[in-house]
Protein backbone atom coordinates (compact mmCIF):
# COMPACT_ATOMS: atom_id res chain seq x y z
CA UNK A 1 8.31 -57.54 13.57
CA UNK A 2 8.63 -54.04 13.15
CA UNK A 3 9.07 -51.25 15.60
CA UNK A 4 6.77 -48.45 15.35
CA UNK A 5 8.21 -45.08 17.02
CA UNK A 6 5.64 -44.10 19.38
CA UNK A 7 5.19 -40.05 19.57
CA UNK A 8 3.89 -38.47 22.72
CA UNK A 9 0.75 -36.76 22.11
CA UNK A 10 1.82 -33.74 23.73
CA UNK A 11 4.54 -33.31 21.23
CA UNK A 12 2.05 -34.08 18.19
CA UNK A 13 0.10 -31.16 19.40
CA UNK A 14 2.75 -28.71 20.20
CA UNK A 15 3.96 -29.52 16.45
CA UNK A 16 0.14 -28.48 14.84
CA UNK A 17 0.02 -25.27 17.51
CA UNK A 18 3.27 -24.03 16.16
CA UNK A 19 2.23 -24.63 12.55
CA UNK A 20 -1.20 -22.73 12.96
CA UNK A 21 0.18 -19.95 15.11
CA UNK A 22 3.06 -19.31 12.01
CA UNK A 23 0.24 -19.58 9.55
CA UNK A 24 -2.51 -17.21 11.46
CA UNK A 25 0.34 -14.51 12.27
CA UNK A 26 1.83 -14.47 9.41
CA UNK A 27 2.51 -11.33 7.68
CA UNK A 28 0.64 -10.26 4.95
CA UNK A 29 2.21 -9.73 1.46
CA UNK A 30 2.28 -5.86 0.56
CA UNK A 31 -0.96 -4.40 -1.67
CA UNK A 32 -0.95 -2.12 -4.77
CA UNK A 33 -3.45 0.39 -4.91
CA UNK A 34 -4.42 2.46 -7.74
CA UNK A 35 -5.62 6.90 -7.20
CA UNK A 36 -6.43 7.92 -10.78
CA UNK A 37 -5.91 11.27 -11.60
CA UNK A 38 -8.84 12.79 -13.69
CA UNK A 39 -11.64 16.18 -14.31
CA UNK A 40 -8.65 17.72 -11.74
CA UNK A 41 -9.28 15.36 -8.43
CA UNK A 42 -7.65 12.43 -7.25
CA UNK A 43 -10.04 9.56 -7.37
CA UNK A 44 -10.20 8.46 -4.31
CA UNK A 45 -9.54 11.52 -2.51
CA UNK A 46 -8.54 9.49 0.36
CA UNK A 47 -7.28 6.17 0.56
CA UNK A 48 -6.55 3.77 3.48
CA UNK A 49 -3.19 1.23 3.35
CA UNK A 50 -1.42 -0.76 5.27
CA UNK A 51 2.32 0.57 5.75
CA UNK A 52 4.66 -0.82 3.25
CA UNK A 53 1.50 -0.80 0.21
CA UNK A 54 2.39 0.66 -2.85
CA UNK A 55 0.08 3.41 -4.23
CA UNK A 56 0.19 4.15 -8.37
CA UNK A 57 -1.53 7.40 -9.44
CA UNK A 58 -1.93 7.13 -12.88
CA UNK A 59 -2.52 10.58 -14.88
CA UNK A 60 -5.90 9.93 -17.29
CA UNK A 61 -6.64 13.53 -17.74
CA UNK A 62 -5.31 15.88 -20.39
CA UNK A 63 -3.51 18.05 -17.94
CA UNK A 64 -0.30 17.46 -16.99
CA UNK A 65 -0.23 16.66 -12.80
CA UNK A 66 2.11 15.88 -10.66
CA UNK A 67 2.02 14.34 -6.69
CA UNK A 68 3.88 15.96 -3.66
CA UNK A 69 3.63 15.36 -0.18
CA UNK A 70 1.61 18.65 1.10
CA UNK A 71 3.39 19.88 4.77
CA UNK A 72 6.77 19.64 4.03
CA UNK A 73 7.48 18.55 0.34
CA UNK A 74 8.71 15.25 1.68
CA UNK A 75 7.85 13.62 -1.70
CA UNK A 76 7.11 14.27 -4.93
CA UNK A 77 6.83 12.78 -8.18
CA UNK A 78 8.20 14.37 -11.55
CA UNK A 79 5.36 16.05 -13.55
CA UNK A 80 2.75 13.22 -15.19
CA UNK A 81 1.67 13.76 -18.39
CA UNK A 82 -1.82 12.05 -19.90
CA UNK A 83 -1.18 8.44 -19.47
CA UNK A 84 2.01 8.16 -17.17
CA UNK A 85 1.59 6.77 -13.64
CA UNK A 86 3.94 7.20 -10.72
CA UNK A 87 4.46 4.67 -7.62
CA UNK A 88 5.28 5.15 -4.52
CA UNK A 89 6.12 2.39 -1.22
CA UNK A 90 3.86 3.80 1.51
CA UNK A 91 5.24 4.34 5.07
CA UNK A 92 3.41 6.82 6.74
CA UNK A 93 -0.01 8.96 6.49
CA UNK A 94 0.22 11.79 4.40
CA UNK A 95 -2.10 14.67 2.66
CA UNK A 96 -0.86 15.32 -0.25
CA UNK A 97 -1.56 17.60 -3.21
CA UNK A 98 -0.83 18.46 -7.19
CA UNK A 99 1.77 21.40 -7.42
CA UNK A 100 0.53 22.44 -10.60
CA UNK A 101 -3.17 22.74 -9.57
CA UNK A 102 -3.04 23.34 -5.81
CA UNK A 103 -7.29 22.65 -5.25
CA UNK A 104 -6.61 18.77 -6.15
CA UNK A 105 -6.02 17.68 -2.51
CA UNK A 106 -5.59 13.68 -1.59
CA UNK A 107 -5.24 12.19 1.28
CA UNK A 108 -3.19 8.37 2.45
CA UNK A 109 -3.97 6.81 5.60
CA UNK A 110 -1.41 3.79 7.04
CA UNK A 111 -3.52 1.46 9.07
């Protein structure tokens, strides 16, 4: 006859807990969101991430733009000509602005 290995029940459901706990607070994988730069705005204007997202502006007007942290120049990217995109891992909130045409204002909130 065959033994059969008996498993308490408590230990059954300690073993499902644990698996549904890891599963419900799991981290979330990082997003990519996309500002498109065009008619001299940021589009959207303001955008809401999670830290760690990555935001692309992409450049789809015919004026070259670029995108630089506003208060203290923390950041910037190189100048974007029609059709180039820059990226950038978001950590923190941020306004920022275009150097190069100082009315196009955007702004990134970290949730």
């Amino acid at each position: 006859m065959k033994k059969r290995l008996l498993v308490p029940g408590f230990l059954v459901l300690f073993v499902f807990m644990g698996m549904g706990y890891t599963a419900l607070n799991k981290t979330p994988e990082p997003k990519t969101h996309i500002v498109e730069i065009k008619k001299l705005k940021f589009i959207p204007a303001e955008l809401t991430v999670k830290k760690g997202d990555t935001v692309i502006w992409i450049n789809k007007d015919f004026f070259p733009h670029d995108v630089t942290e506003e208060k203290k120049g923390a950041w910037s990217s190189s100048t974007l000509q029609k059709g180039e995109s820059w990226k950038k891992v978001i950590t923190e909130s941020s306004d920022y602005l275009c150097n190069l045409h100082k009315v196009m204002k955007g702004k990134l909130i970290v949730m």
